[in-house]
Protein backbone atom coordinates (compact mmCIF):
# COMPACT_ATOMS: atom_id res chain seq x y z
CA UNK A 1 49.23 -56.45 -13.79
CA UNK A 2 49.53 -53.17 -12.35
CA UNK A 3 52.85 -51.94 -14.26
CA UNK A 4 50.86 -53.48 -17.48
CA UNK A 5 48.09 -51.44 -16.36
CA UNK A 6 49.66 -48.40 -15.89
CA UNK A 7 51.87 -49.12 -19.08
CA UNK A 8 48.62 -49.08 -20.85
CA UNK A 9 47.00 -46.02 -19.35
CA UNK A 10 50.46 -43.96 -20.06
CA UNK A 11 50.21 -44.82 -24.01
CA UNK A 12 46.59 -43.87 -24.29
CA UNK A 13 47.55 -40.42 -22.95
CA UNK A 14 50.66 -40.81 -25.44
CA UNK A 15 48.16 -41.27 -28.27
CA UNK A 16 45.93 -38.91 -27.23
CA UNK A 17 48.22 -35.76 -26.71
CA UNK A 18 49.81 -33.78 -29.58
CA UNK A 19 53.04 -32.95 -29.53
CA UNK A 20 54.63 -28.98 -30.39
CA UNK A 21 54.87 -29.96 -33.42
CA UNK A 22 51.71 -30.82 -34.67
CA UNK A 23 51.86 -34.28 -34.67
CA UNK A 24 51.39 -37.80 -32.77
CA UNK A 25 52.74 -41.12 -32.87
CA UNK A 26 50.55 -43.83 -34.51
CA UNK A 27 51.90 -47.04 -35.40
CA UNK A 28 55.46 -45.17 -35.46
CA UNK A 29 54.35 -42.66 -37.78
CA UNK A 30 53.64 -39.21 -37.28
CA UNK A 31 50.05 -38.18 -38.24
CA UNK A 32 49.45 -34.68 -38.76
CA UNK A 33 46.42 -32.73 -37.28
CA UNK A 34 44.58 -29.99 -39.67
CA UNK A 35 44.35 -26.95 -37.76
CA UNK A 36 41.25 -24.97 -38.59
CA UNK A 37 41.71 -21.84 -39.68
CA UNK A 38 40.42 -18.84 -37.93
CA UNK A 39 37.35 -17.77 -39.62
CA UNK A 40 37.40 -13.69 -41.15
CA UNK A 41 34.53 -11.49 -41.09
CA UNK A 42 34.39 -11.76 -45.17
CA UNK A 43 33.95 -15.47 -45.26
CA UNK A 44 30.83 -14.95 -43.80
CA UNK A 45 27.62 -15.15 -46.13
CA UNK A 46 26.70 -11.76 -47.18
CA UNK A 47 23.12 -11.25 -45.09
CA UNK A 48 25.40 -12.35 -41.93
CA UNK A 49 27.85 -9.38 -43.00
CA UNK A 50 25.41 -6.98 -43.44
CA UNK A 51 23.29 -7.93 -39.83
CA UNK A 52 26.77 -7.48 -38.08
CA UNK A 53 27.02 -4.21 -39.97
CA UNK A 54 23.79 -3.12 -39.00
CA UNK A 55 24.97 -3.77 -35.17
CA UNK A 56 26.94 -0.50 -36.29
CA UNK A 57 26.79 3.29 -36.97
CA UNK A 58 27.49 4.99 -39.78
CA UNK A 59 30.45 6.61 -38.59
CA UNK A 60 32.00 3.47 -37.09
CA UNK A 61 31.62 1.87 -40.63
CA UNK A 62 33.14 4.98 -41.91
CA UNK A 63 36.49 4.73 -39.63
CA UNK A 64 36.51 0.73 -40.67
CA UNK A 65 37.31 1.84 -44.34
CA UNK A 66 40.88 2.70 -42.96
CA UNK A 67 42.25 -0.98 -42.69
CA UNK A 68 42.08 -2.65 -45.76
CA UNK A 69 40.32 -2.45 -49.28
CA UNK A 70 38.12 -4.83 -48.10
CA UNK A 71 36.74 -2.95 -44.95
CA UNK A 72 36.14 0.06 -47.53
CA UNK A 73 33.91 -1.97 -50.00
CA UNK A 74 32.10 -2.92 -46.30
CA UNK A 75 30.11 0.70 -46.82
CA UNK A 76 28.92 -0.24 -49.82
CA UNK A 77 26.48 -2.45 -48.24
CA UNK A 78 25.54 -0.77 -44.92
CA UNK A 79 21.68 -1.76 -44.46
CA UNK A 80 21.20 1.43 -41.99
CA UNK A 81 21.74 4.35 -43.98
CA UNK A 82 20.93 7.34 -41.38
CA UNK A 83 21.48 11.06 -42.11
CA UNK A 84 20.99 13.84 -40.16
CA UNK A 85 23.77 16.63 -38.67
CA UNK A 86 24.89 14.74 -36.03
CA UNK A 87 25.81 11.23 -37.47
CA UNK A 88 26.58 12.94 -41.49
CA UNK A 89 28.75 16.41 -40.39
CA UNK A 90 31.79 17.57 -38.86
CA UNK A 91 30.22 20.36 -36.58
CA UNK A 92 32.66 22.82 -37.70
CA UNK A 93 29.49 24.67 -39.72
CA UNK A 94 26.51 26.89 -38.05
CA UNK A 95 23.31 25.39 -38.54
CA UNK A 96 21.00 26.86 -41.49
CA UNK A 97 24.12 27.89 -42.76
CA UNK A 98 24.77 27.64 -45.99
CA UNK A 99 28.62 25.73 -45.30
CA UNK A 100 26.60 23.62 -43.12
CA UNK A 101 23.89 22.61 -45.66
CA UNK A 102 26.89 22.19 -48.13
CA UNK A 103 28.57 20.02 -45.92
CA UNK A 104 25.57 17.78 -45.41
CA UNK A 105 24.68 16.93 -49.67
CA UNK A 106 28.32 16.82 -50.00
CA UNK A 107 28.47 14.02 -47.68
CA UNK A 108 25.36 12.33 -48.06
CA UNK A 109 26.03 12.03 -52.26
CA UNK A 110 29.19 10.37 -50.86
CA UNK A 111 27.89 7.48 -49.38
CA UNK A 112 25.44 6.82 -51.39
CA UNK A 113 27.22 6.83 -54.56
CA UNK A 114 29.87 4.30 -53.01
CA UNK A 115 26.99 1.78 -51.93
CA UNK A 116 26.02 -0.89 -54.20
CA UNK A 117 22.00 0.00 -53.26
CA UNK A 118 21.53 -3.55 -51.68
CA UNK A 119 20.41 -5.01 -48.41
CA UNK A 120 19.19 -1.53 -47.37
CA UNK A 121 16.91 -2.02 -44.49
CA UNK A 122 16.46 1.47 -43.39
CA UNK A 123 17.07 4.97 -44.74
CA UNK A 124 16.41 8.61 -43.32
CA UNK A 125 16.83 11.64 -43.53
CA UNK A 126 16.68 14.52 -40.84
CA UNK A 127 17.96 17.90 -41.44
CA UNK A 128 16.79 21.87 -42.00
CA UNK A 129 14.62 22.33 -45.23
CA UNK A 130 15.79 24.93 -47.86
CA UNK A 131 15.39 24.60 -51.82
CA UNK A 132 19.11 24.13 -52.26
CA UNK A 133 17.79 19.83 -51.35
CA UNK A 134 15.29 20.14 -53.33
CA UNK A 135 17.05 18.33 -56.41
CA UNK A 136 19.34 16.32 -54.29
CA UNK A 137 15.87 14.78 -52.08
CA UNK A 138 14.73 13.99 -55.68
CA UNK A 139 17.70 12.10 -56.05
CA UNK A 140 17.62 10.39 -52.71
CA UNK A 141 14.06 9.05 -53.58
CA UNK A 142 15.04 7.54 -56.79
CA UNK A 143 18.15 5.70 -54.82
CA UNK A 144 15.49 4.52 -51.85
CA UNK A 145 13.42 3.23 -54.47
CA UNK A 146 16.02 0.82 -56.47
CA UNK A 147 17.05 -0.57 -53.39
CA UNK A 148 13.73 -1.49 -52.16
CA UNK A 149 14.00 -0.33 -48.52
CA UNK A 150 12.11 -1.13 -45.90
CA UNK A 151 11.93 1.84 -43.38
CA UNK A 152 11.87 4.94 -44.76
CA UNK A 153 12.32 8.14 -42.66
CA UNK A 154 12.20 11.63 -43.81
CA UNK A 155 11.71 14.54 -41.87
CA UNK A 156 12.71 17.65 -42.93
CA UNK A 157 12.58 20.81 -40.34
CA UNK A 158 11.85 23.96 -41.66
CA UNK A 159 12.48 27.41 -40.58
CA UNK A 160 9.36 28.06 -40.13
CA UNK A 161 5.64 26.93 -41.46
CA UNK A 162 5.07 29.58 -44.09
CA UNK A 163 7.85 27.67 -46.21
CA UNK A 164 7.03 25.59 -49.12
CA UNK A 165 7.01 21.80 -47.97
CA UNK A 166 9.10 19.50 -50.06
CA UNK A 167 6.87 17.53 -52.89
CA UNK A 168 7.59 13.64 -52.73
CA UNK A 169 7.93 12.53 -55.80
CA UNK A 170 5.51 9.17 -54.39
CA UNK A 171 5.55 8.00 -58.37
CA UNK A 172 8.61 6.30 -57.50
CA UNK A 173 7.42 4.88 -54.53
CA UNK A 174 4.92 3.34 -56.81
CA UNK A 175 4.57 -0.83 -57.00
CA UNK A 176 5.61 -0.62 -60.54
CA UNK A 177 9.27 -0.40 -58.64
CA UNK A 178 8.44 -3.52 -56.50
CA UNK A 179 9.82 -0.97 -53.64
CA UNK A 180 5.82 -0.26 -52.47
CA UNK A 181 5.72 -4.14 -51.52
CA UNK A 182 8.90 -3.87 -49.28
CA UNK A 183 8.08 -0.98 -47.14
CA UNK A 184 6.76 -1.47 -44.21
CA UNK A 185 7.34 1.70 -42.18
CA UNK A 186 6.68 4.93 -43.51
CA UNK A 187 7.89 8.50 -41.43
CA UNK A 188 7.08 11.75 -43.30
CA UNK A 189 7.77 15.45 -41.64
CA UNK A 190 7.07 19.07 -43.92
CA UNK A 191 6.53 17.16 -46.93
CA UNK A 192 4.07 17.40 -49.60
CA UNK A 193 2.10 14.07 -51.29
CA UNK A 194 -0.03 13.98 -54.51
CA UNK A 195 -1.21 10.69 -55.31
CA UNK A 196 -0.11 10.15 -59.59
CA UNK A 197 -3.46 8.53 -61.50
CA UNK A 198 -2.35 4.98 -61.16
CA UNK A 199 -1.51 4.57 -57.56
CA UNK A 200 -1.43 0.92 -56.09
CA UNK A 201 -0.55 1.81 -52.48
CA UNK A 202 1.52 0.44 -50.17
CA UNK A 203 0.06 -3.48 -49.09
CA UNK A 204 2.72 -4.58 -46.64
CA UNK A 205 3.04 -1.17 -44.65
CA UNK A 206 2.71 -2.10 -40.97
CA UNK A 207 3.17 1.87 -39.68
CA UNK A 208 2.57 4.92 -40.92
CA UNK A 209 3.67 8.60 -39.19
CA UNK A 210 2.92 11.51 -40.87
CA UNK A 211 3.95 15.05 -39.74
CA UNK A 212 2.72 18.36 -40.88
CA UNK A 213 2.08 16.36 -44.30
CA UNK A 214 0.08 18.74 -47.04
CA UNK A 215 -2.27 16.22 -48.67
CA UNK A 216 -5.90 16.34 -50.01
CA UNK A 217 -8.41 14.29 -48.18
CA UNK A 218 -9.29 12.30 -50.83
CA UNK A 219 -5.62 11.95 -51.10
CA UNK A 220 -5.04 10.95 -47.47
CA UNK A 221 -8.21 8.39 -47.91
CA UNK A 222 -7.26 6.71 -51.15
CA UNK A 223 -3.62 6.33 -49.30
CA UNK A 224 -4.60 4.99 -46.01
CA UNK A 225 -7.18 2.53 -48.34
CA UNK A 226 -3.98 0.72 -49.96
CA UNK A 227 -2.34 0.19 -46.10
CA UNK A 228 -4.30 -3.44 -45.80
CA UNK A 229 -1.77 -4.68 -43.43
CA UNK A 230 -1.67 -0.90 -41.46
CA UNK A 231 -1.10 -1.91 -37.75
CA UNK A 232 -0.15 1.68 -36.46
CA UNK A 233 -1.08 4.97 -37.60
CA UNK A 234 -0.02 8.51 -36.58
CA UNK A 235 -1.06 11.69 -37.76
CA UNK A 236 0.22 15.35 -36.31
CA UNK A 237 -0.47 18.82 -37.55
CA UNK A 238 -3.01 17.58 -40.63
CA UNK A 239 -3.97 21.14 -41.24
CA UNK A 240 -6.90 20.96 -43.80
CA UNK A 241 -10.34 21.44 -42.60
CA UNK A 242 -12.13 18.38 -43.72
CA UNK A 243 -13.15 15.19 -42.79
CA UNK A 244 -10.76 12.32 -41.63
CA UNK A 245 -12.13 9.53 -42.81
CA UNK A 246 -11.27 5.93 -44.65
CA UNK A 247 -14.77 4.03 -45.28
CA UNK A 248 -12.37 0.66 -46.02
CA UNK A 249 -11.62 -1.24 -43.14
CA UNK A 250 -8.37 -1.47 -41.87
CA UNK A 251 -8.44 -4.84 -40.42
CA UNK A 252 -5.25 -4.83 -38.78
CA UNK A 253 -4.97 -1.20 -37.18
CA UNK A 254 -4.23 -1.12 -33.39
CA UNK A 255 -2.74 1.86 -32.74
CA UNK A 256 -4.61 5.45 -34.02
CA UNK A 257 -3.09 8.46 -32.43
CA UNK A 258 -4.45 11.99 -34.27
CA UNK A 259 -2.46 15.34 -32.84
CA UNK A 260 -3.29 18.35 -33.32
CA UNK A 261 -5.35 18.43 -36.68
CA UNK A 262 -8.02 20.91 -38.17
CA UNK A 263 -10.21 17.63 -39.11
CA UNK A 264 -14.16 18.15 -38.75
CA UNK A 265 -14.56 14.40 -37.96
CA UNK A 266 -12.42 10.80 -37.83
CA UNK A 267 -14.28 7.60 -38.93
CA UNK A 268 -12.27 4.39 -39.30
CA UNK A 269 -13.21 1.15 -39.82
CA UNK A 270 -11.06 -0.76 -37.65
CA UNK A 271 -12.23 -4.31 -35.73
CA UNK A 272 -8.72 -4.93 -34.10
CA UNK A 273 -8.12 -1.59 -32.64
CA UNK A 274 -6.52 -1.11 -28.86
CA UNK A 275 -5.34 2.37 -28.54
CA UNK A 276 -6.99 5.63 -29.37
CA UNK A 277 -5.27 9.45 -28.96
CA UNK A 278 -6.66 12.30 -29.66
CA UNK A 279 -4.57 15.45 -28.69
CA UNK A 280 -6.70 18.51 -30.08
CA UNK A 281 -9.84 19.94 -30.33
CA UNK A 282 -12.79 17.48 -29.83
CA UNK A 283 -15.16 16.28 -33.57
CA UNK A 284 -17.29 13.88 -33.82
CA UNK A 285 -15.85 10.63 -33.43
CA UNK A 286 -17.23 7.13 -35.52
CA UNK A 287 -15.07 4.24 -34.34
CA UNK A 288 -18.30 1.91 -33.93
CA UNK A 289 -16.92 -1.08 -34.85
CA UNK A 290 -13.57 -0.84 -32.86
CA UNK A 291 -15.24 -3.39 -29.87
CA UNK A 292 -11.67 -4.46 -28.96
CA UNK A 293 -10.74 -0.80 -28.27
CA UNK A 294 -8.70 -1.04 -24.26
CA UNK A 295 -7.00 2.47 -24.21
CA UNK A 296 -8.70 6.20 -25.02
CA UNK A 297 -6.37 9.57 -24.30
CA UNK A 298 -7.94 12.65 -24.90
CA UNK A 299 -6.21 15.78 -24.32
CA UNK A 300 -6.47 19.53 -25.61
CA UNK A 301 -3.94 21.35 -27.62
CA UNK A 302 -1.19 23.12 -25.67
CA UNK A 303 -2.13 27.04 -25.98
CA UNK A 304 1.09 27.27 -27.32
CA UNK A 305 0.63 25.51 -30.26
CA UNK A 306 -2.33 27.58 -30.85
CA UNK A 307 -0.34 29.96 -33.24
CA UNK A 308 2.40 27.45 -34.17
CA UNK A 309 -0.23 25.14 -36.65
């Protein structure tokens, strides 16, 4: 009993083991195991290829391009397109230079006119404002607009404040694009915004920054009206002297942080907000129905911003 015992125990490990070459006995004939293949990045569904793209920078998915044709179609549909001097240019040109400035639209038109303009999550811009991006920001605009991006950052640093700020063209930003019902975060820096006639805001926008941004007041107000869904709002260096003020209620608004403004007064209509800032000179302040409100800063502007805004 014991030999048939072990007898029996040795050819259930037989049957059970596979052999070098693949197979193992059954019956007397060999019965070949499948062997999975190994899976590759580019059998993976396209929103898993972009998240593991996003895990990237744009340089890294730059140097990819070297190992196959397949790596260099992966640019095409980067979901984090970021641009400023240190991710987009060599280093080899001065800043403000013209080379430099060169070097940037050079590069910038170069990714975007190899991506496909899908599964674009976020895209910004950072860099030194001269008219020679003028046309080219015009361009970039159009391109964040078709592909319906969510975050959009552009700041644009100028020599100094007596230059121009750049106009965004916000028509295209318009609903009519389906891009308005995307975005949810919004950066602006040195820019200037004009509402077009027909403006139907921006309903899913969750946070707003806006930085030395020209706009009217009536501009700012019928703007902030559209943000329904606004849960954050910042505002630095709003230099017109008028009133700060949006008589709809923004329902949603926790955050409201206002630096360094000329505005007379702030009103806002806000149930749900937390957090209040104000860095600047004290106005009157109407946040009546903001009962839930945990966290007030107030704080005077630095002297030596004094001749800076």
């Amino acid at each position: 009993m014991k030999d048939a015992a072990g007898g029996e125990g040795h050819s259930a490990v037989q049957a059970m083991e596979v052999d070098r070459s693949g197979s193992q006995p059954c019956q007397g004939k060999p019965v070949f195991k499948k062997r999975r293949e190994k899976l590759q990045f580019f059998d993976l569904p396209i929103d898993m290829q972009c998240k593991i793209l996003s895990e990237l920078t744009l340089k890294e998915v730059v140097r990819t391009s070297v190992l196959s044709a397949k790596w260099r179609s992966a640019r095409t549909m980067y979901p984090k397109l970021r641009f400023d001097a240190d991710t987009i240019c060599s280093g080899r040109n001065k800043c403000w230079s013209k080379q430099h400035t060169e070097e940037f639209i050079k590069n910038v038109n170069s990714v975007l006119k190899e991506h496909n303009g899908s599964f674009v999550e976020n895209f910004e811009v950072g860099f030194e404002f001269n008219g020679e991006l003028v046309t080219h920001l015009d361009n970039w605009a159009r391109f964040v607009a078709a592909s319906q991006t969510k975050n959009l950052v552009l700041v644009l640093v100028p020599a100094n404040t007596s230059v121009p700020r750049y106009s965004l063209p916000v028509e295209l930003l318009d609903s009519g694009t389906g891009f308005s019902v995307r975005l949810q975060h919004i950066h602006l820096g040195f820019v200037s915004i004009k509402l077009p006639v027909q403006f139907s805001g921006f309903p899913n926008l969750r946070k707003l920054d806006l930085d030395l941004v020209h706009v009217t007041a009536k501009d700012l107000q019928d703007l902030l009206s559209t943000c329904s869904n606004l849960e954050s709002l910042r505002i630095m260096g709003w230099l017109l002297h008028a009133e700060l003020r949006v008589p709809n209620p923004l329902c949603n608004l926790r955050y409201l942080c206002v630096q360094y403004c000329n505005n007379t007064k702030i009103e806002f209509h806000a149930q749900r907000l937390k957090t209040f800032v104000l860095n600047g000179e004290p106005v009157p302040i109407n946040l009546a129905e903001s009962l839930e409100l945990e966290n007030v800063d107030f704080s005077p502007k630095p002297k030596f911003l004094l001749n800076m805004l």
